[in-house]
Protein backbone atom coordinates (compact mmCIF):
# COMPACT_ATOMS: atom_id res chain seq x y z
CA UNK A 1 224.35 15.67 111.63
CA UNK A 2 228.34 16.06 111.51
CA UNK A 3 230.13 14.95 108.84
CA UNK A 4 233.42 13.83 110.77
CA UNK A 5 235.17 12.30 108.14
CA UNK A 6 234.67 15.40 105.92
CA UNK A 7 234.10 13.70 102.62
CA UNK A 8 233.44 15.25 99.55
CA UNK A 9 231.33 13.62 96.97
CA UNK A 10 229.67 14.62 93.70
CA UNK A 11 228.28 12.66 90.17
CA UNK A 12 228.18 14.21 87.27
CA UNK A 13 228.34 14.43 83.32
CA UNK A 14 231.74 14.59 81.19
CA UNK A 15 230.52 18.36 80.23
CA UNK A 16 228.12 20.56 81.51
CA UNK A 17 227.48 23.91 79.29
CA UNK A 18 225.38 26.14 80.89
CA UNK A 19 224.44 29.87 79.22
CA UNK A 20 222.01 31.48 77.22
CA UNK A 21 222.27 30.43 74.00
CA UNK A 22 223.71 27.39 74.31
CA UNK A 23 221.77 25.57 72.87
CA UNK A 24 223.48 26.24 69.66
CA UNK A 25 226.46 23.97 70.89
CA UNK A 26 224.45 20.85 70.07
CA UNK A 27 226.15 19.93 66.72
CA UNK A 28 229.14 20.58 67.41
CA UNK A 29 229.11 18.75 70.45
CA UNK A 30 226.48 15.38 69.36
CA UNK A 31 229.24 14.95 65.89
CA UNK A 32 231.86 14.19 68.52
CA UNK A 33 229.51 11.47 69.64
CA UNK A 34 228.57 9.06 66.91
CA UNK A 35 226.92 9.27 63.24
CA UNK A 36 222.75 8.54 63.88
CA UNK A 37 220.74 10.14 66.84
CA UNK A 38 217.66 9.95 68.10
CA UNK A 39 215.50 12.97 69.90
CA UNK A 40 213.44 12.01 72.54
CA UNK A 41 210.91 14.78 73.45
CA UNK A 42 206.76 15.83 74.06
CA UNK A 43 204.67 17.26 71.20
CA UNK A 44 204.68 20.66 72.52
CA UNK A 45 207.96 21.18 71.79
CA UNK A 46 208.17 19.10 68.75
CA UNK A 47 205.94 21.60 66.92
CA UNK A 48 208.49 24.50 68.26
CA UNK A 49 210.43 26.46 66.14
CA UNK A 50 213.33 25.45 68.17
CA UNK A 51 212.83 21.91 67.93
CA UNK A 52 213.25 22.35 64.22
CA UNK A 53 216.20 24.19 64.92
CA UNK A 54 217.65 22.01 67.15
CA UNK A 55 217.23 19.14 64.57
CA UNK A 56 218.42 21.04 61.80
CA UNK A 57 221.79 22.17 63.39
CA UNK A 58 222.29 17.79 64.32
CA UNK A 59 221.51 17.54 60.19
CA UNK A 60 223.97 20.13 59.38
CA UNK A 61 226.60 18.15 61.22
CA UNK A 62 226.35 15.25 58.96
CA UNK A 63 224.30 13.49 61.33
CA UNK A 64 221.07 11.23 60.50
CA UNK A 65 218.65 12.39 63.01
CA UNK A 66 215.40 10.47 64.06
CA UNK A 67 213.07 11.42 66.46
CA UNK A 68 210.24 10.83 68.77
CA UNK A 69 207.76 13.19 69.90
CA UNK A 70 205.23 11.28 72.14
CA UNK A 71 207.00 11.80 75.48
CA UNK A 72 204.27 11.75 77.92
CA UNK A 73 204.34 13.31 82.27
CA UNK A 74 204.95 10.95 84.59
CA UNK A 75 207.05 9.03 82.20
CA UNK A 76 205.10 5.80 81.83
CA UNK A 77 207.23 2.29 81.51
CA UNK A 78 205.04 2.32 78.02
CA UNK A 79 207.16 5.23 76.48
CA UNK A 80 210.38 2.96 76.73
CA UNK A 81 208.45 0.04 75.38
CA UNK A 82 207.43 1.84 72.34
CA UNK A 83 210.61 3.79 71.53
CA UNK A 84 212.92 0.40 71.98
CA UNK A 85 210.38 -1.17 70.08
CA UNK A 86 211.01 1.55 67.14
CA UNK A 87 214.35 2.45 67.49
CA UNK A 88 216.20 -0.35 68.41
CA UNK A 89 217.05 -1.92 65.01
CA UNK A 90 219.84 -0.54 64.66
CA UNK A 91 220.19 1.60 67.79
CA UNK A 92 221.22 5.06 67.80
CA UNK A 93 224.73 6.09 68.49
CA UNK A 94 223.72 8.91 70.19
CA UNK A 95 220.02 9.62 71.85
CA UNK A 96 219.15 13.35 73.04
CA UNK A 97 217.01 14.06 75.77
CA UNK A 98 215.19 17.05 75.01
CA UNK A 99 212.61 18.80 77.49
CA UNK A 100 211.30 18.23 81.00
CA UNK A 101 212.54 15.82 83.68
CA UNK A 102 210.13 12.86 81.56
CA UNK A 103 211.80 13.25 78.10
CA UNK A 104 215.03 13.45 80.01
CA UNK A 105 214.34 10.38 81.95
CA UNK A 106 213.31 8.65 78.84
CA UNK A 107 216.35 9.35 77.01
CA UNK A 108 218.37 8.10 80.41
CA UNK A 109 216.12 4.71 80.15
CA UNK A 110 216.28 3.85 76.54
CA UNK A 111 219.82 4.33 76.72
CA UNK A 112 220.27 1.00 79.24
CA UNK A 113 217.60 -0.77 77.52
CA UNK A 114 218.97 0.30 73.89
CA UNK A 115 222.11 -1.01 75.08
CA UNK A 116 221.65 -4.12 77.05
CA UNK A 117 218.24 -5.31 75.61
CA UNK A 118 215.18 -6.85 78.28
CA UNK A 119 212.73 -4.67 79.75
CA UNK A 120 213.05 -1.47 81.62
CA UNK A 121 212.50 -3.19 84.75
CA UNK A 122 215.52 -5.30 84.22
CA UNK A 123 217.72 -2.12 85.66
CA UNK A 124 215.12 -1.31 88.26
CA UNK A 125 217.20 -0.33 91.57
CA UNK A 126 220.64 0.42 92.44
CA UNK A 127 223.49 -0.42 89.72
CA UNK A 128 221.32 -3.17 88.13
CA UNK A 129 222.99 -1.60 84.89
CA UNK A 130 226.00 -3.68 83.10
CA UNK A 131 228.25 -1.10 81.72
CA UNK A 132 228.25 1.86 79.92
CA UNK A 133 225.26 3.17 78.04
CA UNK A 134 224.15 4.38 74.68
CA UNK A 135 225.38 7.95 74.83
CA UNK A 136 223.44 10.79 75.62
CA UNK A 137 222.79 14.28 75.84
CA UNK A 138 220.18 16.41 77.62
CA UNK A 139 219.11 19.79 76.91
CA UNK A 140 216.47 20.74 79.73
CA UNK A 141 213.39 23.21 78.74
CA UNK A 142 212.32 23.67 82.86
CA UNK A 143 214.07 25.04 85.53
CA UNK A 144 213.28 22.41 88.41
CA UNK A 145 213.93 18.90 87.67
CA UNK A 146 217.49 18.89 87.14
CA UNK A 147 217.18 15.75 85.20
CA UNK A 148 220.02 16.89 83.26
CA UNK A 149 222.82 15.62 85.73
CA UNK A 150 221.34 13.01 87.35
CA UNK A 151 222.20 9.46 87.95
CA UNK A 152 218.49 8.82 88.00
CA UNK A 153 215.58 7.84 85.72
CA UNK A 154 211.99 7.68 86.94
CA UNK A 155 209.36 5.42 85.27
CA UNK A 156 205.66 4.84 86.25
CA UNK A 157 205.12 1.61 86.00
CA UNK A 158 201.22 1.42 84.86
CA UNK A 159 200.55 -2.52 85.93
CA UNK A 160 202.08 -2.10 89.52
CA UNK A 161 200.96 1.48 89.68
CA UNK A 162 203.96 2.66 91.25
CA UNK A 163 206.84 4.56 90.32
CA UNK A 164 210.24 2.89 89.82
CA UNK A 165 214.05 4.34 89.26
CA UNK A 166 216.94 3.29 87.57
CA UNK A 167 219.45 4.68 90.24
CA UNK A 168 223.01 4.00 88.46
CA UNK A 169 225.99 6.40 87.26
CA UNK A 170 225.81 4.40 84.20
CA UNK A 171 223.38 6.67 82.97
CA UNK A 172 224.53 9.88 83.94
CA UNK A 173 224.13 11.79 81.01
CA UNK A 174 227.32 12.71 78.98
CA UNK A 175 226.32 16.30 78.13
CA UNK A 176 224.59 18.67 79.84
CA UNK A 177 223.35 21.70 77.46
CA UNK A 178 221.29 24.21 80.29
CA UNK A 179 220.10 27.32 78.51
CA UNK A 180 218.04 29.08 80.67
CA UNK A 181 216.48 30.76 77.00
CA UNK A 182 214.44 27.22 76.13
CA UNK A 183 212.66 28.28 79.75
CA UNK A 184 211.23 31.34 79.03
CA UNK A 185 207.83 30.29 77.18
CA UNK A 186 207.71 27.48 79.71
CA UNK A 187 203.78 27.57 80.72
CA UNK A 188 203.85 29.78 84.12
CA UNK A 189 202.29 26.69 85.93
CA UNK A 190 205.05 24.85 84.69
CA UNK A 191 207.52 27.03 86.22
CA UNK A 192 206.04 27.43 89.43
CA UNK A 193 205.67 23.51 89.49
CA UNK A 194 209.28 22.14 88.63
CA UNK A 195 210.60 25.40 90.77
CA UNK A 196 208.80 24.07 93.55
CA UNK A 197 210.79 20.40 92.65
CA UNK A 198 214.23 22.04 92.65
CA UNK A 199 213.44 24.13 96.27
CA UNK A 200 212.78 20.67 97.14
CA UNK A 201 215.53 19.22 96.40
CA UNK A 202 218.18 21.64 97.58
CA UNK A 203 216.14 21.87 101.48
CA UNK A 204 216.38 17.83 101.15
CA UNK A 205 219.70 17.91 100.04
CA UNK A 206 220.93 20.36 103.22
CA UNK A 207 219.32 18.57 105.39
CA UNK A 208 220.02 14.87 104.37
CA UNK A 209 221.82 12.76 107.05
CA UNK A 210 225.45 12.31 106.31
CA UNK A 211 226.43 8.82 106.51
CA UNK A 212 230.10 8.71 106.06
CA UNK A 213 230.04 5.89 103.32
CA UNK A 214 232.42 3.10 103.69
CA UNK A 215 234.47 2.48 100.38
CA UNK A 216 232.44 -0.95 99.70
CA UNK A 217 228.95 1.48 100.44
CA UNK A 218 230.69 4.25 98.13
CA UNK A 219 231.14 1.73 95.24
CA UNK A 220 227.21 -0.12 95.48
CA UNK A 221 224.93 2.57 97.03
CA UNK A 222 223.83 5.87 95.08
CA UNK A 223 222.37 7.57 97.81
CA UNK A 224 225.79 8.24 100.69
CA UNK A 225 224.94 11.20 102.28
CA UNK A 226 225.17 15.02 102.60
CA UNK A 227 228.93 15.66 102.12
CA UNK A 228 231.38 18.81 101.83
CA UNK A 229 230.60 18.97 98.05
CA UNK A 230 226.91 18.84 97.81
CA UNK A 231 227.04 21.53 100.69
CA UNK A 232 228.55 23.63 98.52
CA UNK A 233 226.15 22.94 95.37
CA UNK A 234 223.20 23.88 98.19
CA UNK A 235 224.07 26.81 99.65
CA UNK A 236 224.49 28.26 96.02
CA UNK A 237 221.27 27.05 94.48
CA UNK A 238 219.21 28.16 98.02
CA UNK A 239 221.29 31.46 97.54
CA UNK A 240 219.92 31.67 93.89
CA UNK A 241 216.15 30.47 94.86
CA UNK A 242 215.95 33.00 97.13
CA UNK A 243 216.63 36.35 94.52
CA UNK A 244 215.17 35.12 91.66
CA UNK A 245 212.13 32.61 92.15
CA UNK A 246 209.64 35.04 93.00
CA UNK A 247 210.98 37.26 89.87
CA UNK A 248 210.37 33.91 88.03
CA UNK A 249 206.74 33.64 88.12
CA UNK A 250 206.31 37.53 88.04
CA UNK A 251 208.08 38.57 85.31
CA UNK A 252 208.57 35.60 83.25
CA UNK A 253 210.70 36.49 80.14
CA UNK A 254 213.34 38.25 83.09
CA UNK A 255 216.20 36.41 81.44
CA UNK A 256 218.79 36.89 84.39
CA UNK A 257 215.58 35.15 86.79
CA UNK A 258 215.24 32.80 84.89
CA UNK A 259 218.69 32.09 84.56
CA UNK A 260 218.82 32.17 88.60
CA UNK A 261 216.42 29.32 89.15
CA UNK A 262 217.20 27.35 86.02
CA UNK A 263 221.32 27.09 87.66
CA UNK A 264 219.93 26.32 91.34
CA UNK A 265 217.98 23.38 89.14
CA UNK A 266 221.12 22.01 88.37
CA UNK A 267 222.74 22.81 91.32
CA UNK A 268 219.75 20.59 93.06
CA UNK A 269 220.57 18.20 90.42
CA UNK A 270 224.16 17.20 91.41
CA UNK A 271 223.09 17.39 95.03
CA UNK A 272 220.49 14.79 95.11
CA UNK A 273 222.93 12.52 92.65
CA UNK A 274 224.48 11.93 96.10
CA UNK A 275 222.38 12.61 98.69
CA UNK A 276 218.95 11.67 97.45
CA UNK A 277 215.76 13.29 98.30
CA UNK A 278 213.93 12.75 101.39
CA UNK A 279 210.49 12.11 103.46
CA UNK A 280 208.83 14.62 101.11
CA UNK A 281 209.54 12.66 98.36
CA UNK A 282 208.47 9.34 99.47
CA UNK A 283 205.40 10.38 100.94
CA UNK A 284 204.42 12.43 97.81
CA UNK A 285 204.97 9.59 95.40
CA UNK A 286 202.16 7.01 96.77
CA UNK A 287 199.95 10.52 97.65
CA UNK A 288 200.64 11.32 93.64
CA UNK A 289 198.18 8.09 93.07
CA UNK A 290 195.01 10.18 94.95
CA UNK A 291 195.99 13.53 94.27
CA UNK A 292 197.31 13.76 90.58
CA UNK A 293 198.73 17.09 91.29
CA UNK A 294 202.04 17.60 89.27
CA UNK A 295 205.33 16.60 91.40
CA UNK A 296 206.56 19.96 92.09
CA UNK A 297 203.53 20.92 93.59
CA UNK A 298 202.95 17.67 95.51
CA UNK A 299 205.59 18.16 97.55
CA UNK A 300 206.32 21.67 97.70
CA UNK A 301 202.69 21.35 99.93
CA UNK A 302 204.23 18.76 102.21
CA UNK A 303 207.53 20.20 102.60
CA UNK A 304 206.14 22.74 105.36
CA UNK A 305 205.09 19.91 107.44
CA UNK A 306 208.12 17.55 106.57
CA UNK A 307 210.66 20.46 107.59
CA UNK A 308 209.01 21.09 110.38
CA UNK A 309 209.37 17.14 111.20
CA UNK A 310 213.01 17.49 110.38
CA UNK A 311 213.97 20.50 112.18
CA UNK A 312 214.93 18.99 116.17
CA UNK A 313 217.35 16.48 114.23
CA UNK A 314 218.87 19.19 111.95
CA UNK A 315 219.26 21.93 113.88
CA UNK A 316 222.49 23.22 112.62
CA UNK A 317 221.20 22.91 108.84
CA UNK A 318 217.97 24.63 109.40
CA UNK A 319 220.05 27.39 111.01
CA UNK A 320 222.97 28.24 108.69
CA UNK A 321 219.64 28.24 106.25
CA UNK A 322 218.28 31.00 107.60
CA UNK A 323 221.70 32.70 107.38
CA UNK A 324 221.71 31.61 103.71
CA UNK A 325 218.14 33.24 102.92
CA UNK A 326 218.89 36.30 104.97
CA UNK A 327 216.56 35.72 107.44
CA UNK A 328 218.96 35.03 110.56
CA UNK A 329 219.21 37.25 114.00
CA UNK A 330 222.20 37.76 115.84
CA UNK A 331 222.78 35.63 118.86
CA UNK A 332 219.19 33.69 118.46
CA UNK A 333 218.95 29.88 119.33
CA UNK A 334 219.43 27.44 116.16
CA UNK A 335 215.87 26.75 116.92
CA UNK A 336 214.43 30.40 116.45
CA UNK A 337 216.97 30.70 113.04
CA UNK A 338 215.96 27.49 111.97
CA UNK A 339 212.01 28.38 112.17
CA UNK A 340 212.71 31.87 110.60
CA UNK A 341 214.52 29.46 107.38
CA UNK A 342 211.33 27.30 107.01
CA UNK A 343 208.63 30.07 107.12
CA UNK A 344 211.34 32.10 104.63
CA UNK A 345 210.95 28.72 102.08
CA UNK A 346 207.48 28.51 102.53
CA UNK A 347 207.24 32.22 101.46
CA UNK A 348 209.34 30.93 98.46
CA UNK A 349 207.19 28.26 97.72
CA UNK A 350 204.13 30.99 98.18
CA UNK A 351 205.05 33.11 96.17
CA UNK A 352 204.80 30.75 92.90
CA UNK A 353 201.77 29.75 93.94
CA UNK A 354 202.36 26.54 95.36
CA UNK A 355 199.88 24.69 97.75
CA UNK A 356 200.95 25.03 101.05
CA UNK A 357 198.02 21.98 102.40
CA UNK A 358 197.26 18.81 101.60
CA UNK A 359 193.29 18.93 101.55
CA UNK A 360 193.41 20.99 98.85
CA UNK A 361 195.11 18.27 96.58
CA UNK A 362 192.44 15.68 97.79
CA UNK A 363 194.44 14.03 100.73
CA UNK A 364 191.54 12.89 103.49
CA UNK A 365 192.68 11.12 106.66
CA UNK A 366 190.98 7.89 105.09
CA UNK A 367 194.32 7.82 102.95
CA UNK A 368 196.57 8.18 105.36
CA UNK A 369 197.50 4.72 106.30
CA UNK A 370 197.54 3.60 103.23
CA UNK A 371 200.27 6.19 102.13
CA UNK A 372 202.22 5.79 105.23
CA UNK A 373 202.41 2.42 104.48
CA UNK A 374 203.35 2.92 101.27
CA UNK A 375 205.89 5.63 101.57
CA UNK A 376 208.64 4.44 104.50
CA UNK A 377 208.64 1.19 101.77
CA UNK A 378 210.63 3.43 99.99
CA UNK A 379 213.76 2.60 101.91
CA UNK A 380 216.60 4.66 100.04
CA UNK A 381 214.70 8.22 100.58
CA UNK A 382 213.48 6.71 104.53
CA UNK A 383 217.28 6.71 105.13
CA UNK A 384 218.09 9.66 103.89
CA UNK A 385 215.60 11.73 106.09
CA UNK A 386 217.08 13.04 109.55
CA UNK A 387 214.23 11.77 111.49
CA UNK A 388 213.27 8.37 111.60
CA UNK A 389 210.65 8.00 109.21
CA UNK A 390 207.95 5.97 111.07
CA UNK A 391 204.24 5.27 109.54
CA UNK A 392 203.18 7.23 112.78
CA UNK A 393 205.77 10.33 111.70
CA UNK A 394 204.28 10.05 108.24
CA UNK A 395 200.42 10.11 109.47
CA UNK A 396 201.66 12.90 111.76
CA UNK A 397 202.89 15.28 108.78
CA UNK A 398 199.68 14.26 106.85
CA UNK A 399 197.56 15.14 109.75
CA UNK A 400 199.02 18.29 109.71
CA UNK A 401 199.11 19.24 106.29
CA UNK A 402 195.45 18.01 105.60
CA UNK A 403 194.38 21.00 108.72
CA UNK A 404 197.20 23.43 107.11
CA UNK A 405 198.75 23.65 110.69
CA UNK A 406 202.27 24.98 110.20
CA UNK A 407 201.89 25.93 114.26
């Protein structure tokens, strides 16, 4: 799992504010940007007072604002449709992603498809996207997804039933407005959910093979490998996970907590720009077409299993982990460390009520070949993962997780 080469590697926006009360920066910064803008967002927030807010402070920048509120979870390819269908004549100068990972994905989408015209699934896959984009900025309302930097926009595609990315820097968004304020009357499954997401994603992250990229796989792949940066980006958002996500769910208007898990979001965020996510992630996404469960949940409960997959072929990881959650001994094996790190995230994960089992969520050994199947098709997360990521390794962690044994 050595990185010889030592290479360093991160995506990101032009600006990333971060702060309570940032928020308030919108204006100033959107009237930099162009002269119309659309807001893409859900109805909840829509009928917020801060929505208004937000939309008034755009207005008061001499800007002509336009909006739509009919974001939906799971961003469905039918969102795009609709809003290129509405918006596109003329397009916006500037489109602003307000909410959770969805509306932030949907602003990330439209802005390609705005831009370049077709279908959604025209830009499907790894820079399928011409050039640069309609211009956007996104102004997350969870603490998980960490939408908000990435290179990536995830649509469910309802004819194929599957979910689909647009995996290109092109869409990066160019400002990033985090204030960990819009979290606070975030619903507490919410929280726990998308919390779950960015724990996720920072374990992945760690523990994602490094590849050492060649400058041709540097300039046409997304996903190169665990490098020197997104280390760095890790330890600090594990670091932060492990004070404050507990604090999270209990006390939810704790303002520094919140602050805490909404930065190791966005830490997770510029880690899996590079890295990508791993076997959790593609086996929760064809499992997310049985269970229904929300993503954060889905594979916070197969992340026990997965790490314990993962562990013999990141040994080193797993135990400067442990070191990083406090939970190391002196002079014990990597092994021992490394175990003490994935019980510590599983206490983590229980402690915002995440699922720690898969029967629970309706997974029955019936589905298991069909999700095995399924997931290791998913060949930009299958490379990512440390182990080899077999049908046989996937029934394995789904056995497992189905009888809850985290032996």
């Amino acid at each position: 799992m050595t990185n010889a080469l030592g290479l360093g590697l991160v995506r990101q926006p032009t600006t990333v504010l971060f702060g309570p009360g940032q928020r308030r920066q919108l204006g100033r910064l959107a009237r930099r940007m162009g002269n119309t803008v659309l807001i893409v967002t859900d109805e909840r927030m829509a009928s917020t007072q801060i929505f208004a807010e937000l939309k008034a402070d755009l207005e008061d920048q001499g800007l002509r604002v336009s909006a739509f509120t009919n974001a939906l979870p799971e961003l469905p390819r039918s969102n795009v449709t609709e809003v290129v269908a509405r918006f596109s004549d003329p397009a916006p100068d500037l489109i602003v992603g307000l909410g959770g990972g969805s509306c932030m994905d949907l602003a990330k989408a439209c802005s390609a498809v705005l831009r370049y015209g077709g279908d959604v699934r025209d830009y499907f896959g790894e820079f399928a996207v011409p050039g640069p984009t309609v211009p956007t900025i996104a102004v997350p309302t969870t603490g998980g997804t960490g939408a908000e930097v990435t290179n990536l926009a995830i649509v469910f595609d309802e004819e194929k039933q599957m979910k689909m990315a647009i995996a290109d820097t092109h869409i990066v968004p160019n400002v990033a407005i985090i204030d960990p304020e819009l979290t606070v009357t975030c619903p507490p499954s919410l929280t726990a959910a998308t919390a779950a997401d960015a724990l996720s994603h920072l374990v992945e992250g760690y523990t994602a093979r490094p590849k050492n990229p060649s400058a041709d796989q540097l300039a046409s792949e997304v996903y190169v490998g665990k490098n020197r940066i997104t280390d760095v980006f890790c330890e600090e958002g594990l670091r932060l996970m492990n004070r404050s996500l507990a604090r999270v769910v209990e006390a939810p208007e704790d303002l520094s907590a919140r602050s805490d898990v909404m930065f190791a979001a966005y830490c997770a965020g510029m880690v899996i720009n590079t890295t990508g996510t791993a076997a959790a992630h593609a086996i929760q996404s064809p499992m997310a077409a049985i269970d229904h469960t929300p993503h954060g949940f889905g594979v916070g409960a197969l992340l026990p299993y997965v790490m314990r997959a993962n562990q013999p072929y990141a040994r080193e990881e797993f135990a400067r982990m442990a070191e990083i959650l406090g939970v190391s001994s002196k002079g014990a094996t990597d092994d021992t460390n490394g175990m003490a790190a994935i019980e510590r995230i599983e206490e983590l994960l229980g402690a915002v009520g995440a699922p720690l089992e898969l029967a629970s969520l309706g997974v029955r050994e019936e589905h298991f070949d069909q999700i095995a199947k399924s997931a290791v098709s998913a060949r930009r997360l299958v490379l990512n993962n440390p182990a080899d990521l077999t049908e046989d390794l996937v029934k394995e962690v789904l056995k497992k997780g189905v009888a809850g044994d985290r032996s």
